[in-house]
PDB file of N, CA and C in Angstrom:
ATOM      1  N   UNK A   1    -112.581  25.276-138.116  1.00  0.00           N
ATOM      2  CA  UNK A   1    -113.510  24.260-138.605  1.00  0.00           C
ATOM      3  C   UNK A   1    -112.822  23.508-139.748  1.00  0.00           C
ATOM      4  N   UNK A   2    -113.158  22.376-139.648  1.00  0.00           N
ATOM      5  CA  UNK A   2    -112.345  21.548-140.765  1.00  0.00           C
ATOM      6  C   UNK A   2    -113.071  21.830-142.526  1.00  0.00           C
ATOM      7  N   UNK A   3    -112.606  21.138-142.909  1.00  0.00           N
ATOM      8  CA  UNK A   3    -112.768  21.216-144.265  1.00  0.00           C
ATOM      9  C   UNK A   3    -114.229  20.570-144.625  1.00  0.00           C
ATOM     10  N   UNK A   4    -114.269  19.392-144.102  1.00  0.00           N
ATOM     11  CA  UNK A   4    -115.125  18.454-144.387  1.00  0.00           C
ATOM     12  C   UNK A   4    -116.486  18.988-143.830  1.00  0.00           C
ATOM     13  N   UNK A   5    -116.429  19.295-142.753  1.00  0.00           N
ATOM     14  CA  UNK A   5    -117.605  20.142-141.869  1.00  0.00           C
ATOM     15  C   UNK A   5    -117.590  21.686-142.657  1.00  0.00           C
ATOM     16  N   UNK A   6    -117.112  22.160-143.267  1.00  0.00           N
ATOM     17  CA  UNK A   6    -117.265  23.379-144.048  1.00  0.00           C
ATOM     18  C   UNK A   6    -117.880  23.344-145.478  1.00  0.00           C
ATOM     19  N   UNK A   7    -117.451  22.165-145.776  1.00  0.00           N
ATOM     20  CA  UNK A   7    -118.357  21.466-147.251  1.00  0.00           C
ATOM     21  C   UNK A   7    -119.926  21.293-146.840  1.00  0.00           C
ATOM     22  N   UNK A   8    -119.922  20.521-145.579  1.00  0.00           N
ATOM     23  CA  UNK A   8    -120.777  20.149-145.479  1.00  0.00           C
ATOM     24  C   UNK A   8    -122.253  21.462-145.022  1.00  0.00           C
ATOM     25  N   UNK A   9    -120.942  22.210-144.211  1.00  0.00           N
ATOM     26  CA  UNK A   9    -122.237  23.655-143.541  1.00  0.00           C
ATOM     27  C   UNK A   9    -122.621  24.254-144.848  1.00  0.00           C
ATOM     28  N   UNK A  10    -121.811  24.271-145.757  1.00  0.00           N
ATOM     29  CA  UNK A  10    -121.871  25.314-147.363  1.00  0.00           C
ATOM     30  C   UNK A  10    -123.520  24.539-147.840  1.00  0.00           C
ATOM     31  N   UNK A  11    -123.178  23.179-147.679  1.00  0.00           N
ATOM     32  CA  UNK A  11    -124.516  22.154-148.457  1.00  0.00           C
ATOM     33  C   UNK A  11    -125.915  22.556-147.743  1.00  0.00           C
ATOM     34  N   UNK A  12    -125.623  22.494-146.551  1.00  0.00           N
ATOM     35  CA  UNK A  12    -126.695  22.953-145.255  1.00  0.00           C
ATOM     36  C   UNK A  12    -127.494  23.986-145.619  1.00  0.00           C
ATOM     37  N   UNK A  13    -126.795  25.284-145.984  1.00  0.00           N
ATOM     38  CA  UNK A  13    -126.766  26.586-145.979  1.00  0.00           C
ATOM     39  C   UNK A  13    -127.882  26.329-147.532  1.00  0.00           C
ATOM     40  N   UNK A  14    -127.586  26.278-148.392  1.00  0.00           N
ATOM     41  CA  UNK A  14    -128.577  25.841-149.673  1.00  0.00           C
ATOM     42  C   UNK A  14    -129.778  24.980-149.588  1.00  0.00           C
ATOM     43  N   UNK A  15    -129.513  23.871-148.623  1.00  0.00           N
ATOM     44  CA  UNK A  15    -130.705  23.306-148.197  1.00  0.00           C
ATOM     45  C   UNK A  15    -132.050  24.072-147.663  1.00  0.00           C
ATOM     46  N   UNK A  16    -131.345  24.715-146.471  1.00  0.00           N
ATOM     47  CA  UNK A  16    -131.791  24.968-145.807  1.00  0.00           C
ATOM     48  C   UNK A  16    -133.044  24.131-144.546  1.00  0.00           C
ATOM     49  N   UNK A  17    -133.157  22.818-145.529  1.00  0.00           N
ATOM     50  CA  UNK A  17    -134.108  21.544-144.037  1.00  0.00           C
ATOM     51  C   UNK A  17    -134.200  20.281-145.041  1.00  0.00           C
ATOM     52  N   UNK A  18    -132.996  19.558-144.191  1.00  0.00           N
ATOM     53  CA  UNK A  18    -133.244  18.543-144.789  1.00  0.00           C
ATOM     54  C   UNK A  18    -132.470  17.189-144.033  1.00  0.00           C
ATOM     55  N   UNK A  19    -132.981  15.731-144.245  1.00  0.00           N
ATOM     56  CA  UNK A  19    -132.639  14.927-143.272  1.00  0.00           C
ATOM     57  C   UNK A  19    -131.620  13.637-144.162  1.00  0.00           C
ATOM     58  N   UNK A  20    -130.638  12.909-143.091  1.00  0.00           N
ATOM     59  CA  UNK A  20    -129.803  12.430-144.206  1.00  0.00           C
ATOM     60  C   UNK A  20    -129.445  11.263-142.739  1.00  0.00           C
ATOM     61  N   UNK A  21    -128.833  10.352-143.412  1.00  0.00           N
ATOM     62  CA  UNK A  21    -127.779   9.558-142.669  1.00  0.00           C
ATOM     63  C   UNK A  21    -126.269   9.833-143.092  1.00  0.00           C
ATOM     64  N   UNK A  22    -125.383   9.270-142.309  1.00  0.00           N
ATOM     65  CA  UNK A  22    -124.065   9.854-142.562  1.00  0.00           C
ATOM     66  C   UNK A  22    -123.487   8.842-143.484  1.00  0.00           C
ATOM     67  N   UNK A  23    -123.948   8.030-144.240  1.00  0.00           N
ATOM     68  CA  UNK A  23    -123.517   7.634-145.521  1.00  0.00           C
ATOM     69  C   UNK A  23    -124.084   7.732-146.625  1.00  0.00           C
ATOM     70  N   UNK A  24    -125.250   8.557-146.578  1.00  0.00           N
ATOM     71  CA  UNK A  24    -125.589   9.516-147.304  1.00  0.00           C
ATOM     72  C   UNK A  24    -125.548  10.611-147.808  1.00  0.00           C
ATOM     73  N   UNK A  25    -125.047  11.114-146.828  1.00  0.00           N
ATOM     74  CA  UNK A  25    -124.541  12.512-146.880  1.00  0.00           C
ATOM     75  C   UNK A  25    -122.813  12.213-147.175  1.00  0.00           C
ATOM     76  N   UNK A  26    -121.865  11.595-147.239  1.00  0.00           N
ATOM     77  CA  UNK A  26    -120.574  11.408-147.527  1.00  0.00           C
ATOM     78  C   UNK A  26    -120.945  11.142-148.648  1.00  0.00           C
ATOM     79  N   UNK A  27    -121.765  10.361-149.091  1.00  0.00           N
ATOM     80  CA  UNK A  27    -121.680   9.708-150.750  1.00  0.00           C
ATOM     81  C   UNK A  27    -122.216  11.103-151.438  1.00  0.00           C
ATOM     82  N   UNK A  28    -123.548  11.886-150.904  1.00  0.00           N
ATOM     83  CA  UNK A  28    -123.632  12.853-151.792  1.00  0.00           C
ATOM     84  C   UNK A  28    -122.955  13.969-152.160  1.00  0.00           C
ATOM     85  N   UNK A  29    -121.828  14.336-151.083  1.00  0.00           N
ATOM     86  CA  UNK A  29    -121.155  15.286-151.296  1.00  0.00           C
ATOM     87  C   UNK A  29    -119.742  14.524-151.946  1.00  0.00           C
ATOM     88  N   UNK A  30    -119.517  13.846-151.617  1.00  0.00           N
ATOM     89  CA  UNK A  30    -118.716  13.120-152.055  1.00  0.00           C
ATOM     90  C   UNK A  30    -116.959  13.406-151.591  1.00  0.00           C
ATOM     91  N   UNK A  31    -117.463  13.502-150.246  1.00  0.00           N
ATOM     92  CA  UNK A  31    -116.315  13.553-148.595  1.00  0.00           C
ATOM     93  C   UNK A  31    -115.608  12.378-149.234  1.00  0.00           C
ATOM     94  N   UNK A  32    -113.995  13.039-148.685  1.00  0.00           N
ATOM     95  CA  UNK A  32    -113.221  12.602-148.613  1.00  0.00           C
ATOM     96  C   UNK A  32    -112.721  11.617-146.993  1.00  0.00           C
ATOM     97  N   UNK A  33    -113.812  10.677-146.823  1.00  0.00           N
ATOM     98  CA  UNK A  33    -113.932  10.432-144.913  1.00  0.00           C
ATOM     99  C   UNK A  33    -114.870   9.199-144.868  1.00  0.00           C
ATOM    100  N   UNK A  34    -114.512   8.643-144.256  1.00  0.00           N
ATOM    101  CA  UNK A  34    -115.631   7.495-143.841  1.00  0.00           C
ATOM    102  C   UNK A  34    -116.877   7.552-143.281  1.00  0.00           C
ATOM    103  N   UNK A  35    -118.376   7.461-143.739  1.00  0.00           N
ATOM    104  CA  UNK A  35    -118.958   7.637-142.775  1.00  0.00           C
ATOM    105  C   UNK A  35    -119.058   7.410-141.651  1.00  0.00           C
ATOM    106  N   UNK A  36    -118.241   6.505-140.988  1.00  0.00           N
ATOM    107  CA  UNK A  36    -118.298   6.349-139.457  1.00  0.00           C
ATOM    108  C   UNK A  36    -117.154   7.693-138.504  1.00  0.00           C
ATOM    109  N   UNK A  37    -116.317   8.010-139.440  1.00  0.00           N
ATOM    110  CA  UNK A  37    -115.825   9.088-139.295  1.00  0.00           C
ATOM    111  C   UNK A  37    -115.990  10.125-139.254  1.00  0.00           C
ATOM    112  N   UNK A  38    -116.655  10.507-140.154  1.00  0.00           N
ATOM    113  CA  UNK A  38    -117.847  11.746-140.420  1.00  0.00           C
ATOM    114  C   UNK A  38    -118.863  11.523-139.229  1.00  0.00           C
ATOM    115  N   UNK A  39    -119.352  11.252-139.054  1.00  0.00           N
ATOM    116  CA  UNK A  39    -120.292  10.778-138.132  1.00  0.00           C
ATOM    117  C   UNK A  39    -119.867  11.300-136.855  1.00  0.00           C
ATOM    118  N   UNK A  40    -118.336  10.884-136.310  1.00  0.00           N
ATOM    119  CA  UNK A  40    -117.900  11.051-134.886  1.00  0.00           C
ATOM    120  C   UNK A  40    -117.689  12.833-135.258  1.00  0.00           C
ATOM    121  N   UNK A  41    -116.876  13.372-136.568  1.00  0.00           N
ATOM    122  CA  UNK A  41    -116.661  14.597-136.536  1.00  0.00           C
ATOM    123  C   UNK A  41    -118.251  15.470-136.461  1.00  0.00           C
ATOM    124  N   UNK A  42    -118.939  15.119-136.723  1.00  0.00           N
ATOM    125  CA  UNK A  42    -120.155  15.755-137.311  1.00  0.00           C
ATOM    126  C   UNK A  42    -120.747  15.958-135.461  1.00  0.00           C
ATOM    127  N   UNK A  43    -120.615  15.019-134.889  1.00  0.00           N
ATOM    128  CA  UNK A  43    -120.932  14.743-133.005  1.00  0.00           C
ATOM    129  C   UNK A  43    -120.009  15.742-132.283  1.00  0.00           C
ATOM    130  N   UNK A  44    -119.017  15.464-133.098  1.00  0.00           N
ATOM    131  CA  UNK A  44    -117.915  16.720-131.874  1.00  0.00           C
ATOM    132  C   UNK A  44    -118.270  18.276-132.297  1.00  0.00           C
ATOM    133  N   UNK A  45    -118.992  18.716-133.408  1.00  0.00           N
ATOM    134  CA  UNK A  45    -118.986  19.864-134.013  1.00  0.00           C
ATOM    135  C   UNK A  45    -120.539  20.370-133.952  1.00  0.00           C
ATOM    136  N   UNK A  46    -121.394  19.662-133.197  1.00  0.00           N
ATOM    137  CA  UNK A  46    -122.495  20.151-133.291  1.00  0.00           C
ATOM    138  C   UNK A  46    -122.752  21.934-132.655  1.00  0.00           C
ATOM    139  N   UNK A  47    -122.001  21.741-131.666  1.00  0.00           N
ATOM    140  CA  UNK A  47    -122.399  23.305-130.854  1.00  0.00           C
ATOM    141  C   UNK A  47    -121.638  24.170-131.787  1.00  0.00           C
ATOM    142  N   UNK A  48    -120.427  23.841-132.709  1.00  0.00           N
ATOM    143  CA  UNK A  48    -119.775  25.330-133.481  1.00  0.00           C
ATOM    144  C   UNK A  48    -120.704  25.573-134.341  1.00  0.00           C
ATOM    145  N   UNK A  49    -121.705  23.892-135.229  1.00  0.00           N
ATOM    146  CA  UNK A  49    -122.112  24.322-136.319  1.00  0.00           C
ATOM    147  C   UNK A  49    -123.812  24.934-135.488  1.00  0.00           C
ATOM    148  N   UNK A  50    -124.213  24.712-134.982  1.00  0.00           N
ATOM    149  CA  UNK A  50    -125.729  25.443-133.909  1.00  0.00           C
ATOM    150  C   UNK A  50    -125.382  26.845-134.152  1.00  0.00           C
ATOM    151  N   UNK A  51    -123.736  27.338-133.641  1.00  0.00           N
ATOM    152  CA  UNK A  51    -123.659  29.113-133.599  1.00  0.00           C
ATOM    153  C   UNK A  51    -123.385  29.610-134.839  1.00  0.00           C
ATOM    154  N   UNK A  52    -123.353  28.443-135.796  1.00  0.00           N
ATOM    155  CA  UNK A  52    -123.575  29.103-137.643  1.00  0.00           C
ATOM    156  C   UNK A  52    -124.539  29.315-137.930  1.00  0.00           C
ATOM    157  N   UNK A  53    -125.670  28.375-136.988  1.00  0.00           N
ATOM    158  CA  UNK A  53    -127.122  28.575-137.489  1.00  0.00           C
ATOM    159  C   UNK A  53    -128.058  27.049-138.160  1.00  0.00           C
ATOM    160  N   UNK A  54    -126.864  26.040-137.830  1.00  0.00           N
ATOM    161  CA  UNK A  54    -127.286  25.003-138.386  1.00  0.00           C
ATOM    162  C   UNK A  54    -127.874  23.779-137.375  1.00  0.00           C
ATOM    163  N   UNK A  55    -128.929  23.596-136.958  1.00  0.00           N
ATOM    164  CA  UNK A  55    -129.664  22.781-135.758  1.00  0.00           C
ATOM    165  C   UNK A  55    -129.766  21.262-136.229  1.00  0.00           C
ATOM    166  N   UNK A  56    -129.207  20.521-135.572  1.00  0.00           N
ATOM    167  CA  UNK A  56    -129.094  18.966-136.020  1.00  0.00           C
ATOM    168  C   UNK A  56    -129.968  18.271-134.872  1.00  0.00           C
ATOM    169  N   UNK A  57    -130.414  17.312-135.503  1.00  0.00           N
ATOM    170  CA  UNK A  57    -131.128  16.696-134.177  1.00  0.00           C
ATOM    171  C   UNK A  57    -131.096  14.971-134.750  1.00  0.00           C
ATOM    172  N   UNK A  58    -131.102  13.895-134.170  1.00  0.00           N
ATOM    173  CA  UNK A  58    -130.577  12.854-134.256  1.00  0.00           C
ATOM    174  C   UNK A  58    -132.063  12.130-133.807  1.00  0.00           C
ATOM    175  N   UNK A  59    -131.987  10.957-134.683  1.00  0.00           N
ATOM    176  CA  UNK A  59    -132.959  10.287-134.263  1.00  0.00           C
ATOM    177  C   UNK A  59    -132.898   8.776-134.540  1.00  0.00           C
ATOM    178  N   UNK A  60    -133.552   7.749-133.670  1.00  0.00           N
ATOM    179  CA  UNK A  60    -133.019   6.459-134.347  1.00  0.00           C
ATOM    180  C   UNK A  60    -134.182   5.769-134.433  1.00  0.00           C
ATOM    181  N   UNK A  61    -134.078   5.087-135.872  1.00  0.00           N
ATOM    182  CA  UNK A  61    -135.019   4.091-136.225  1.00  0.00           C
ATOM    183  C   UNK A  61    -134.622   2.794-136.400  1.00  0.00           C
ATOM    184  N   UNK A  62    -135.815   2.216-137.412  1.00  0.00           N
ATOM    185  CA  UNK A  62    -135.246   1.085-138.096  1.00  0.00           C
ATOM    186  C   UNK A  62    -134.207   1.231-138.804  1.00  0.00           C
ATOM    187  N   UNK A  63    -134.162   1.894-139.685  1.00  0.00           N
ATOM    188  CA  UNK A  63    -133.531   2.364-140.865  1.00  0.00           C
ATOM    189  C   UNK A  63    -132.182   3.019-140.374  1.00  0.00           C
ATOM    190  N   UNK A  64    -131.891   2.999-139.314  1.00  0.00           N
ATOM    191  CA  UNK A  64    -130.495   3.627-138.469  1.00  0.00           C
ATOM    192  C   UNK A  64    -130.449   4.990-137.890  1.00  0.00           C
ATOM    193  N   UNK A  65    -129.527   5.522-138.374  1.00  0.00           N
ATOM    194  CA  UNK A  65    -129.441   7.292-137.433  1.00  0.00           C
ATOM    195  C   UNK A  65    -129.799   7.987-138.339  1.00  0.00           C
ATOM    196  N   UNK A  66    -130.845   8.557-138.636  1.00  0.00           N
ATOM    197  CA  UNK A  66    -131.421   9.574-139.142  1.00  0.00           C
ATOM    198  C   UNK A  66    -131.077  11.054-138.262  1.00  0.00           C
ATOM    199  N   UNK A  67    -130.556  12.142-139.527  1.00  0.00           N
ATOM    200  CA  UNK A  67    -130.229  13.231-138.663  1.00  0.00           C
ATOM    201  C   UNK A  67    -131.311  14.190-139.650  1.00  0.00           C
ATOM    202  N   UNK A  68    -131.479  15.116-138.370  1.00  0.00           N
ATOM    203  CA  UNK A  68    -132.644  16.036-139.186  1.00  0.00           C
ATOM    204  C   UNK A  68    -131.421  17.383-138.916  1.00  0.00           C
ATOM    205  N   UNK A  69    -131.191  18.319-140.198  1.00  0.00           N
ATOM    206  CA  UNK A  69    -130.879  19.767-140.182  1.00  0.00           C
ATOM    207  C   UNK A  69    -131.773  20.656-140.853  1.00  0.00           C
ATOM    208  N   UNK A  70    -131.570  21.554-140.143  1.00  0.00           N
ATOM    209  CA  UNK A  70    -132.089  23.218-140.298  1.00  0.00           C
ATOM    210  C   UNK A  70    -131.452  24.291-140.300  1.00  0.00           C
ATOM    211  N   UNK A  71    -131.164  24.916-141.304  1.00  0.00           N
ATOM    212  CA  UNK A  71    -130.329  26.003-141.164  1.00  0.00           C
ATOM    213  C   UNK A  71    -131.208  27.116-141.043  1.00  0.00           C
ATOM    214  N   UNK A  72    -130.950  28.410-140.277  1.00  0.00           N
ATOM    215  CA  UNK A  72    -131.244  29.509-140.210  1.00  0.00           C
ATOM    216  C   UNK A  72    -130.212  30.129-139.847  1.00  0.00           C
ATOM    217  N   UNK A  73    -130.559  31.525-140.172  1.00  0.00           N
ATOM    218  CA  UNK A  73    -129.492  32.381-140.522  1.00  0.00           C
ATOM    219  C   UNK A  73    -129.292  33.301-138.625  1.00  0.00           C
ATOM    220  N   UNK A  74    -128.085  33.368-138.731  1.00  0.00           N
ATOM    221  CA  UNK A  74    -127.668  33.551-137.151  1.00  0.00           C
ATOM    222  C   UNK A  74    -127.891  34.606-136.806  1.00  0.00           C
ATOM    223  N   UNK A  75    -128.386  34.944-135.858  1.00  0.00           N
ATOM    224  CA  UNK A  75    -128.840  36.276-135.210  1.00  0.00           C
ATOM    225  C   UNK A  75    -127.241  37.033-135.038  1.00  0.00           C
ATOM    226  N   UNK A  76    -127.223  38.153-135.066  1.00  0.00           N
ATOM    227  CA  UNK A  76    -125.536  39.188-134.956  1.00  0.00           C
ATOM    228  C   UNK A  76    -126.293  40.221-134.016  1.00  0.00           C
ATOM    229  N   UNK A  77    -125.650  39.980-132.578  1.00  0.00           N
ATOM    230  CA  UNK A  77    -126.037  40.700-131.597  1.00  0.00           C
ATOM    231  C   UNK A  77    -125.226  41.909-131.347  1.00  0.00           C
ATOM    232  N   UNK A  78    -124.763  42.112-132.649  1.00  0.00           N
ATOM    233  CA  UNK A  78    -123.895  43.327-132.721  1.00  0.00           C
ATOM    234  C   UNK A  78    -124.708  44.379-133.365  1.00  0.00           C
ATOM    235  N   UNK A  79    -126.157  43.935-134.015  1.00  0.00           N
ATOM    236  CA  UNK A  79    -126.437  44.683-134.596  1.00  0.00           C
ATOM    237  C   UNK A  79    -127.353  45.788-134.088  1.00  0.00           C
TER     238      UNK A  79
END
């Protein structure tokens, strides 16, 4: 997992539910990445970050791409 998506799961993880656009979320963490960049990485990484526990769901308005996250903590079927 990259760096940028590891900043970002760490932020998730404290949240725990909360909704952002992707130049919102670059400016608040303050990524080193473009939001349109972030954006495509954040699309290719959805299923690694789902098996961390982090559920994204995308939605479009007026106001542009609104992403909704939820973190919960991952089930360990080892246990």
């Amino acid at each position: 997992m990259t760096m940028i998506i590891q900043i970002f799961l760490n932020y998730a993880i404290k949240q725990k539910e909360f909704s952002f656009t992707v130049s919102e979320i670059t400016s608040k963490l303050n990524l080193t990445i473009t939001p349109s960049v972030f954006g495509k990485l954040l699309n290719a990484n959805l299923d690694r970050l789902e098996k961390e526990g982090l559920h994204i769901d995308l939605k479009r308005g007026a106001d542009g791409r609104i992403y909704n996250a939820k973190y919960e903590e991952p089930f360990d079927e080892n246990m």
